[in-house]
PDB file of N, CA and C in Angstrom:
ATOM      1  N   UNK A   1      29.188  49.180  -7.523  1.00  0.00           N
ATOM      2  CA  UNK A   1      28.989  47.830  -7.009  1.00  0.00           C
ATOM      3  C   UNK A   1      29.597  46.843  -7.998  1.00  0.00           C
ATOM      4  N   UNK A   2      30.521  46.069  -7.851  1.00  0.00           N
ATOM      5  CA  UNK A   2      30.819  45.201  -8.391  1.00  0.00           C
ATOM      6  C   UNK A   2      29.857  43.910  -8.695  1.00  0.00           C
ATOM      7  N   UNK A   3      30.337  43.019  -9.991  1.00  0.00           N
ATOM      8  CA  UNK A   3      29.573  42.192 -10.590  1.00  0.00           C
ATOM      9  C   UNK A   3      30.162  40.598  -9.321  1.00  0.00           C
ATOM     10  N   UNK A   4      29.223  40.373  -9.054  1.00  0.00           N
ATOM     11  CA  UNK A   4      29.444  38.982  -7.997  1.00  0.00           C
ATOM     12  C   UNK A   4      29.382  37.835  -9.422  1.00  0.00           C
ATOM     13  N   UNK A   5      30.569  36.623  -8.997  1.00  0.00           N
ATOM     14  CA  UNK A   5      30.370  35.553  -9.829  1.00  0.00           C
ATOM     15  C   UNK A   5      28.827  34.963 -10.069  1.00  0.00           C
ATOM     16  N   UNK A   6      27.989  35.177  -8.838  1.00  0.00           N
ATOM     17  CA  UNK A   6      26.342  34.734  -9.157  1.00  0.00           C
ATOM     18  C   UNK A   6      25.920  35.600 -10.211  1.00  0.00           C
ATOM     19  N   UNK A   7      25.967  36.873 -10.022  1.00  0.00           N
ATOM     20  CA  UNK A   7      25.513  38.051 -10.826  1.00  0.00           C
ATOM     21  C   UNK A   7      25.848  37.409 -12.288  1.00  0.00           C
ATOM     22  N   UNK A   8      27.639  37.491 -12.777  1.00  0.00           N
ATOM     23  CA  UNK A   8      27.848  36.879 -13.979  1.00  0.00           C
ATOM     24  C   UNK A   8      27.194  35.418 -14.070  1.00  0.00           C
ATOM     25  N   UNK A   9      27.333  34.581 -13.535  1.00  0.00           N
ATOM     26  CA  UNK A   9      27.002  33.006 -13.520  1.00  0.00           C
ATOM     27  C   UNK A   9      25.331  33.258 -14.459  1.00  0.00           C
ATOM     28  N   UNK A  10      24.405  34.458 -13.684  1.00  0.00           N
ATOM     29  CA  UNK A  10      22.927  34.162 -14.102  1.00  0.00           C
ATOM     30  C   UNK A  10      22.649  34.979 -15.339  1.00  0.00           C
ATOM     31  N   UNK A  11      23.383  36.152 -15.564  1.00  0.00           N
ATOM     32  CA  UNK A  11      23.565  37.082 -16.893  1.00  0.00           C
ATOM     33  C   UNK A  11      23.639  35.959 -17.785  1.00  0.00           C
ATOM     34  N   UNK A  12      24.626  34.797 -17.883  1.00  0.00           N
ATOM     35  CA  UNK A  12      24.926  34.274 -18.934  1.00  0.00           C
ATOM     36  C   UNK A  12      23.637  32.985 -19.079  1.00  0.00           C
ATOM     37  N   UNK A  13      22.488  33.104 -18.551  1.00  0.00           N
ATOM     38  CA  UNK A  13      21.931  32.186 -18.608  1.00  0.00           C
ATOM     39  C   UNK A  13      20.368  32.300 -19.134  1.00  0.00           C
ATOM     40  N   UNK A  14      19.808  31.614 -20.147  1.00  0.00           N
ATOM     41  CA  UNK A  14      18.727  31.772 -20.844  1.00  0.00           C
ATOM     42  C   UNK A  14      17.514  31.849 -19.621  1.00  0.00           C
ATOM     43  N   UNK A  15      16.391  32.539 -20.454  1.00  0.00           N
ATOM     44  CA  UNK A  15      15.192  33.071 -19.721  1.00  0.00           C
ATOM     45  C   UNK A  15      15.045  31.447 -19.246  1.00  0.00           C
ATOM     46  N   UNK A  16      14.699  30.646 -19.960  1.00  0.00           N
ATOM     47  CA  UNK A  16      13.864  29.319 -19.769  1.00  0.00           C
ATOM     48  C   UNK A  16      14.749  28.638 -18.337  1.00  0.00           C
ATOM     49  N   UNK A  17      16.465  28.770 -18.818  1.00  0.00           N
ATOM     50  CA  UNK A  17      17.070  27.981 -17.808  1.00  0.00           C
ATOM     51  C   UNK A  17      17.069  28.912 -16.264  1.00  0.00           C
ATOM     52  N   UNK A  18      16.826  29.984 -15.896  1.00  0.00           N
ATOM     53  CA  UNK A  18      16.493  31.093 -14.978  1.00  0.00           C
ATOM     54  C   UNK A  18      15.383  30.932 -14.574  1.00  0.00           C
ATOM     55  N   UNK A  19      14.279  30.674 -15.092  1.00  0.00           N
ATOM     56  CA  UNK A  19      13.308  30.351 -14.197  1.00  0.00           C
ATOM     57  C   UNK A  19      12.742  29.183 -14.241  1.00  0.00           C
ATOM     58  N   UNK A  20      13.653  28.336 -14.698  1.00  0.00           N
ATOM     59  CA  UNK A  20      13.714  27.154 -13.856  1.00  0.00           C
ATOM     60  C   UNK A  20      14.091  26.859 -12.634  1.00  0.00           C
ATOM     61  N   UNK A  21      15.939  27.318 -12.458  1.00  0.00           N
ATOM     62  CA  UNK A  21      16.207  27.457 -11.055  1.00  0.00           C
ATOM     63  C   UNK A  21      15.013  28.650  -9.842  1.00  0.00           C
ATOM     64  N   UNK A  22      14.890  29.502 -10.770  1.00  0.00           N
ATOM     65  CA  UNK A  22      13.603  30.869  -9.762  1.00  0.00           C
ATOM     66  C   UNK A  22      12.892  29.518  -9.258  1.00  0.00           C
ATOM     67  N   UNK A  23      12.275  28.593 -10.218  1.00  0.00           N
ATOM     68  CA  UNK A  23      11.177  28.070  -9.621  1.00  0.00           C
ATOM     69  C   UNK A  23      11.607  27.175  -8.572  1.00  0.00           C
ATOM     70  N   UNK A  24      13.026  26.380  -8.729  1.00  0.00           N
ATOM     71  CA  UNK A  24      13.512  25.419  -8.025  1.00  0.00           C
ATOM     72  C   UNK A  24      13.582  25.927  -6.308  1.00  0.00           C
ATOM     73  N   UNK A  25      13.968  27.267  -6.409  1.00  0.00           N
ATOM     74  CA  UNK A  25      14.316  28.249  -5.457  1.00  0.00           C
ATOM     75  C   UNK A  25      13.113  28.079  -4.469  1.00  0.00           C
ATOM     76  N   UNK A  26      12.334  29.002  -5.197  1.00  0.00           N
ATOM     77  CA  UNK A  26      10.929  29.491  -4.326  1.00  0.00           C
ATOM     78  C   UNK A  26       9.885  27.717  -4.484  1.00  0.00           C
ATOM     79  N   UNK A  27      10.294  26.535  -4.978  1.00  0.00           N
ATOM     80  CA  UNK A  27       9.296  25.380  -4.163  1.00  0.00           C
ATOM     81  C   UNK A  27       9.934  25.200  -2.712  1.00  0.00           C
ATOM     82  N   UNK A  28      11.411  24.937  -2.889  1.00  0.00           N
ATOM     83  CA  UNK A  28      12.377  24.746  -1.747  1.00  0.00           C
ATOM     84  C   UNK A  28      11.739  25.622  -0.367  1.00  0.00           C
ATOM     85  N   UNK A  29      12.461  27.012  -0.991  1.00  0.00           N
ATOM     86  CA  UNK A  29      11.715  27.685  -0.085  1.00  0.00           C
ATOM     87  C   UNK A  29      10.060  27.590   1.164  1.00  0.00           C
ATOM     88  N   UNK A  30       9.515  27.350   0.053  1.00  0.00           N
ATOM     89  CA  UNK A  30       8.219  27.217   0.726  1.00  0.00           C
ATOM     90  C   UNK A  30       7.751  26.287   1.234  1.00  0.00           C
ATOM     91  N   UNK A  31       8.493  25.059   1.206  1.00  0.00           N
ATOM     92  CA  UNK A  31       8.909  23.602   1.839  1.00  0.00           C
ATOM     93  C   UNK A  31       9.118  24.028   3.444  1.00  0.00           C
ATOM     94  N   UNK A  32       9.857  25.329   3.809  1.00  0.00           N
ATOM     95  CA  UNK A  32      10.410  25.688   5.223  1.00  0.00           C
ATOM     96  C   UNK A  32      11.282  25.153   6.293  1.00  0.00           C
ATOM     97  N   UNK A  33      11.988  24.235   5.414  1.00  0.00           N
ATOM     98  CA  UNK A  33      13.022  23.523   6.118  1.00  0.00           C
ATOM     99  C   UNK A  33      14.563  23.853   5.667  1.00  0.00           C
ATOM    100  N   UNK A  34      14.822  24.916   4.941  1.00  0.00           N
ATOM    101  CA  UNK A  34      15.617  25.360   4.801  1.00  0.00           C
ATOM    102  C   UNK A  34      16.812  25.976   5.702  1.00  0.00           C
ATOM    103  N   UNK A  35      17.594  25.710   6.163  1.00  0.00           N
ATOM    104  CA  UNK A  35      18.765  26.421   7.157  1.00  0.00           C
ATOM    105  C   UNK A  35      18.579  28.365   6.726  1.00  0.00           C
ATOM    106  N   UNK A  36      18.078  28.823   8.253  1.00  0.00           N
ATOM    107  CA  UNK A  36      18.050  30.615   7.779  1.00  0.00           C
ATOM    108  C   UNK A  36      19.160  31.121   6.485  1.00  0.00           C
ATOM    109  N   UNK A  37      20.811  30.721   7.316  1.00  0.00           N
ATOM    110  CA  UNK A  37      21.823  31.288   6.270  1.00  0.00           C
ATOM    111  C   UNK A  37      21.539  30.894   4.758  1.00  0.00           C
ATOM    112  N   UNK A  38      21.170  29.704   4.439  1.00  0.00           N
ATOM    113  CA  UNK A  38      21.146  29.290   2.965  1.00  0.00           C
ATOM    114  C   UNK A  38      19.556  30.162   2.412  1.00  0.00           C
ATOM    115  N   UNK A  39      18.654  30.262   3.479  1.00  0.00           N
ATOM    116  CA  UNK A  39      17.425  30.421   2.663  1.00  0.00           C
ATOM    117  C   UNK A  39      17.746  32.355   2.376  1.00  0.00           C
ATOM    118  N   UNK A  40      18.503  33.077   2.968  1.00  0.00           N
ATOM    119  CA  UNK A  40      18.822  34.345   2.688  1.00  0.00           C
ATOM    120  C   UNK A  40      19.826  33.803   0.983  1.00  0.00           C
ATOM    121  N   UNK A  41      20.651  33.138   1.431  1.00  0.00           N
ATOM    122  CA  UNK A  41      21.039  32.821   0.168  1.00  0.00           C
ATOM    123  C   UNK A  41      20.351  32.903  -0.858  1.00  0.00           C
ATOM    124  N   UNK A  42      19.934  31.874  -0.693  1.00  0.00           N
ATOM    125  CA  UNK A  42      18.549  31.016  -1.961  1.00  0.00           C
ATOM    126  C   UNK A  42      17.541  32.415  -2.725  1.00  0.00           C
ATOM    127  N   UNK A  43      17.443  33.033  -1.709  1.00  0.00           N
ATOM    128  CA  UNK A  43      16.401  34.363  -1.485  1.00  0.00           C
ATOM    129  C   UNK A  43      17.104  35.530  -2.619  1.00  0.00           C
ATOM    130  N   UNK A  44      18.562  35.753  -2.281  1.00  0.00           N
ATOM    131  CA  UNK A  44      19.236  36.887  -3.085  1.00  0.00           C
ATOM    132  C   UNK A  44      19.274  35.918  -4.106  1.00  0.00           C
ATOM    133  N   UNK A  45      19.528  34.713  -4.814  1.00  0.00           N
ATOM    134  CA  UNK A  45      19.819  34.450  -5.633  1.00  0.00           C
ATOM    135  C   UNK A  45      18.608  34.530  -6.703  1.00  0.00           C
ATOM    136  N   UNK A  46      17.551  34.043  -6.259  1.00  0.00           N
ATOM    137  CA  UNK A  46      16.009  34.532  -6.441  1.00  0.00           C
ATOM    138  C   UNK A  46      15.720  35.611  -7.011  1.00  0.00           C
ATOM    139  N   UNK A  47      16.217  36.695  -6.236  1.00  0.00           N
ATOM    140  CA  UNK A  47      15.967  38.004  -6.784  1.00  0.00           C
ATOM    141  C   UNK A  47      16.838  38.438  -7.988  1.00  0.00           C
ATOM    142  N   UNK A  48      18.027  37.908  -7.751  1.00  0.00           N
ATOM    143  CA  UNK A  48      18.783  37.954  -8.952  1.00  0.00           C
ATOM    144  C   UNK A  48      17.851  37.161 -10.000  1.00  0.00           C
ATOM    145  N   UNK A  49      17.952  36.330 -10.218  1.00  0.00           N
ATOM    146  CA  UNK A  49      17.644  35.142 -11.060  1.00  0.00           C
ATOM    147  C   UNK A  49      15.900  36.196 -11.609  1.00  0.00           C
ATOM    148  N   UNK A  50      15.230  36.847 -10.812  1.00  0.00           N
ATOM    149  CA  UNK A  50      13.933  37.144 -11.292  1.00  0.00           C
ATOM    150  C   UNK A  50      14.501  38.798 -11.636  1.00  0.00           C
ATOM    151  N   UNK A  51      15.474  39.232 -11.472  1.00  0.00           N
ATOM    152  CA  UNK A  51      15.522  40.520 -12.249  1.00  0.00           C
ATOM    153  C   UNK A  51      16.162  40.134 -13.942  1.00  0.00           C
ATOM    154  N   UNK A  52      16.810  39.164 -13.390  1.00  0.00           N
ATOM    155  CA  UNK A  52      17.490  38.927 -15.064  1.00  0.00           C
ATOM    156  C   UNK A  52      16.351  37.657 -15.937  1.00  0.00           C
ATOM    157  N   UNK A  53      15.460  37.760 -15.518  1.00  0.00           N
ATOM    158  CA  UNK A  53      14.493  37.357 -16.240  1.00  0.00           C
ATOM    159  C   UNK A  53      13.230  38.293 -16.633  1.00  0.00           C
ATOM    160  N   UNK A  54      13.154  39.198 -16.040  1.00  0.00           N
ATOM    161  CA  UNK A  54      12.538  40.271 -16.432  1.00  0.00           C
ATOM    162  C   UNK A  54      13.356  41.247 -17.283  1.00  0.00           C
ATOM    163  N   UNK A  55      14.502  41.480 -17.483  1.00  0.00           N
ATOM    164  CA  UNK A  55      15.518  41.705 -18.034  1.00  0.00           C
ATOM    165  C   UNK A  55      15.002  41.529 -19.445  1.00  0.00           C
ATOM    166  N   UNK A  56      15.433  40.097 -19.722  1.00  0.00           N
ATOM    167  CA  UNK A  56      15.254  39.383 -21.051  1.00  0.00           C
ATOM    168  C   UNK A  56      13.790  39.338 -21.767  1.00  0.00           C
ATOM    169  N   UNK A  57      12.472  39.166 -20.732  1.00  0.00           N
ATOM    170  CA  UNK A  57      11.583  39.670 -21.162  1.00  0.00           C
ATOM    171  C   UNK A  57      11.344  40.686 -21.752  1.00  0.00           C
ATOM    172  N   UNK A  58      11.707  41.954 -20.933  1.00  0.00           N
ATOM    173  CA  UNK A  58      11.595  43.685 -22.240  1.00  0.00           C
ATOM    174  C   UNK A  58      12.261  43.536 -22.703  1.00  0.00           C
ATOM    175  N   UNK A  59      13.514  42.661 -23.387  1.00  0.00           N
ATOM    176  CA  UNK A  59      14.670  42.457 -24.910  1.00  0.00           C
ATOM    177  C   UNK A  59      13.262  42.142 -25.792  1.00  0.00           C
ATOM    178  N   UNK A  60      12.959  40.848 -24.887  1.00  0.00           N
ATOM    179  CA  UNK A  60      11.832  40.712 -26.107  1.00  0.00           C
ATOM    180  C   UNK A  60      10.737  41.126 -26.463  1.00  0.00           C
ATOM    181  N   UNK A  61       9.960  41.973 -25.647  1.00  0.00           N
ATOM    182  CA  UNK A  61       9.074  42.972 -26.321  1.00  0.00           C
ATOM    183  C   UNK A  61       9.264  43.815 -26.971  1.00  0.00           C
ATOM    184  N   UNK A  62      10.481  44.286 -26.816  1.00  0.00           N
ATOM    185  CA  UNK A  62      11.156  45.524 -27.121  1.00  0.00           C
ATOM    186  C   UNK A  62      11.486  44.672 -28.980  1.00  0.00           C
ATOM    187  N   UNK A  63      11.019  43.950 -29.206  1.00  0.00           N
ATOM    188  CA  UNK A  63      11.668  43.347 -30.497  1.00  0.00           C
ATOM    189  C   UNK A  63      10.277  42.768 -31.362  1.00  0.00           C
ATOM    190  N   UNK A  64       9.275  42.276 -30.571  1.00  0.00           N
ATOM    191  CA  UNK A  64       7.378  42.274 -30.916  1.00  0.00           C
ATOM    192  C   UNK A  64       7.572  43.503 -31.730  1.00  0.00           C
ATOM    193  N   UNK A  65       6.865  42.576 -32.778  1.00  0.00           N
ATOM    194  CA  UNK A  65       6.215  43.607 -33.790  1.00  0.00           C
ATOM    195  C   UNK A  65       4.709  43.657 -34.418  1.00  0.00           C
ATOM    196  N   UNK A  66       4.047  44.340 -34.028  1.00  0.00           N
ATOM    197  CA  UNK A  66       2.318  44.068 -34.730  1.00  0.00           C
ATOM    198  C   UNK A  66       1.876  44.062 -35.918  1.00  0.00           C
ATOM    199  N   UNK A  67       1.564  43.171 -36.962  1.00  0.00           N
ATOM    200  CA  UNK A  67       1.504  43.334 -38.045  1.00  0.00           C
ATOM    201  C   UNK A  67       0.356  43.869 -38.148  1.00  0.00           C
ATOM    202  N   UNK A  68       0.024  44.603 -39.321  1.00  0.00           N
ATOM    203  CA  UNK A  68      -0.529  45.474 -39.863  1.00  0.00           C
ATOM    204  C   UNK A  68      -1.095  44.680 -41.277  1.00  0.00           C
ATOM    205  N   UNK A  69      -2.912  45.144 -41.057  1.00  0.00           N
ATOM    206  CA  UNK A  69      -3.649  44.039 -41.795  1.00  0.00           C
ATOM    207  C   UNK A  69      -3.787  45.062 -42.957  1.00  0.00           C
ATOM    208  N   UNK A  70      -4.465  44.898 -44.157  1.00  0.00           N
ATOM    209  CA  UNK A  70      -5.279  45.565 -45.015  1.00  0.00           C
ATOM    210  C   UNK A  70      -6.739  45.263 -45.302  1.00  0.00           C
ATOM    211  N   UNK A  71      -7.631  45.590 -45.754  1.00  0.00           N
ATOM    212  CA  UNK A  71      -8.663  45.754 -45.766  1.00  0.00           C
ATOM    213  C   UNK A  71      -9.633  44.266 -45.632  1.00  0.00           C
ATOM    214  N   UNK A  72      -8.252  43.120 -46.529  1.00  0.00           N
ATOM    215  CA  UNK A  72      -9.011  41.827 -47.163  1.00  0.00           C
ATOM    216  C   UNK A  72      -7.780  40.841 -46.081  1.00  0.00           C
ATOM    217  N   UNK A  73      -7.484  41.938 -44.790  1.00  0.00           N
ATOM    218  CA  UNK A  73      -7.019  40.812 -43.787  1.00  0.00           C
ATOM    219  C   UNK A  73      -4.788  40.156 -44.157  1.00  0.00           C
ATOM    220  N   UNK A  74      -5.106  40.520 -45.181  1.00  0.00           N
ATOM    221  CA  UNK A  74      -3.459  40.115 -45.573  1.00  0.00           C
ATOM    222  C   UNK A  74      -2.116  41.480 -45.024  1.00  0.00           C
ATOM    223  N   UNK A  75      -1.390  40.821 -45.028  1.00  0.00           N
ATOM    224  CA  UNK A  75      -0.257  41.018 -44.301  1.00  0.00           C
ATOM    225  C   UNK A  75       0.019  42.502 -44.962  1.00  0.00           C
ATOM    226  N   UNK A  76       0.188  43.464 -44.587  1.00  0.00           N
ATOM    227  CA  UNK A  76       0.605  45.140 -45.405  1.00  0.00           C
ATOM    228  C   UNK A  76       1.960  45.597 -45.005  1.00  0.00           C
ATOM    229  N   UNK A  77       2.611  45.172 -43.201  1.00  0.00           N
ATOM    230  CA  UNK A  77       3.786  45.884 -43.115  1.00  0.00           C
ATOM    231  C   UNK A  77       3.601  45.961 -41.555  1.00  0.00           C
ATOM    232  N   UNK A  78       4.744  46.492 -41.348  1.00  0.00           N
ATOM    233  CA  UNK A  78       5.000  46.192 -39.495  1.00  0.00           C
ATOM    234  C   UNK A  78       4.885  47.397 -38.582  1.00  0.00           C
ATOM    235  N   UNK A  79       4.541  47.496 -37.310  1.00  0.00           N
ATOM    236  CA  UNK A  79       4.691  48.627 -36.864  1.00  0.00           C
ATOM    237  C   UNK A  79       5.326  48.320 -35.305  1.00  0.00           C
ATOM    238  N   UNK A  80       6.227  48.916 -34.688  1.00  0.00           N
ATOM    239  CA  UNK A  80       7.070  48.042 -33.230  1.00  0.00           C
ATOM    240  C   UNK A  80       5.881  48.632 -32.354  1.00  0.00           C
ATOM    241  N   UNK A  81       5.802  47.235 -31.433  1.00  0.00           N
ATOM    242  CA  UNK A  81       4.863  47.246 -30.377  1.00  0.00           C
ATOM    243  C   UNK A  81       4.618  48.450 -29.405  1.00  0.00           C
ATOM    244  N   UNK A  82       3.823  48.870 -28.993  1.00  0.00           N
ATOM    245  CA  UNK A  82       4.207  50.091 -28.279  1.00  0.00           C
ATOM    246  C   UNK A  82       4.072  49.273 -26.907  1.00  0.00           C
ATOM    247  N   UNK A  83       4.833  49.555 -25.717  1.00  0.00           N
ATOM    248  CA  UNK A  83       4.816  49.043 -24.856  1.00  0.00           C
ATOM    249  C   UNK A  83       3.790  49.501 -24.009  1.00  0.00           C
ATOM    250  N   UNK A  84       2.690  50.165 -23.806  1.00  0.00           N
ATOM    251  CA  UNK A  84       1.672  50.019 -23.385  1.00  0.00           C
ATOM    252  C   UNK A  84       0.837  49.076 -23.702  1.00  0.00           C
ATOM    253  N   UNK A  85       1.252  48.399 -25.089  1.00  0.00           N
ATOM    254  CA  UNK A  85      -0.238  47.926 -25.073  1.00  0.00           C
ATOM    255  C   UNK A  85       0.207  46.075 -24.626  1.00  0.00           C
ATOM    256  N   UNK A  86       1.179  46.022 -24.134  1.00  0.00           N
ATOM    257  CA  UNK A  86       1.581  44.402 -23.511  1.00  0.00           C
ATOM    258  C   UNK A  86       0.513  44.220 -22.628  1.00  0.00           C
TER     259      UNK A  86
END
């Protein structure tokens, strides 16, 4: 499957600025005055826009680290998050 200019357009775009438009998307949406053809639009772009924000989310868990206390509470050393425990 080839990469669609939307596909690249939303890759290159920060978590914060992505679900901003997600959100812009789905108020519109639920407004219901949308033309069918655009709201299928609006809809794939959505799904795009919410996979590549879930995307960037596990970058960043995947990078959480739990610090590790000692007895009197101070900082001892790091251990990477295990992803169960999100």
């Amino acid at each position: 499957m080839s990469e669609t200019p939307t596909a690249t357009d939303i890759s290159s775009l920060s978590f914060e600025d992505a679900l901003k438009q997600l959100e812009r998307i789905v108020q519109e949406l639920e407004q219901g005055n949308v033309p069918l053809e655009r709201s299928i639009d609006m809809y794939e772009r959505g799904s795009a826009l919410r996979k590549h924000c879930d995307k960037l989310l596990q970058a960043a868990e995947a990078k959480v680290e739990k610090i590790q206390l000692d007895r009197d509470g101070n900082a001892s050393g790091k251990t990477p998050l295990d992803a169960g425990e999100v």
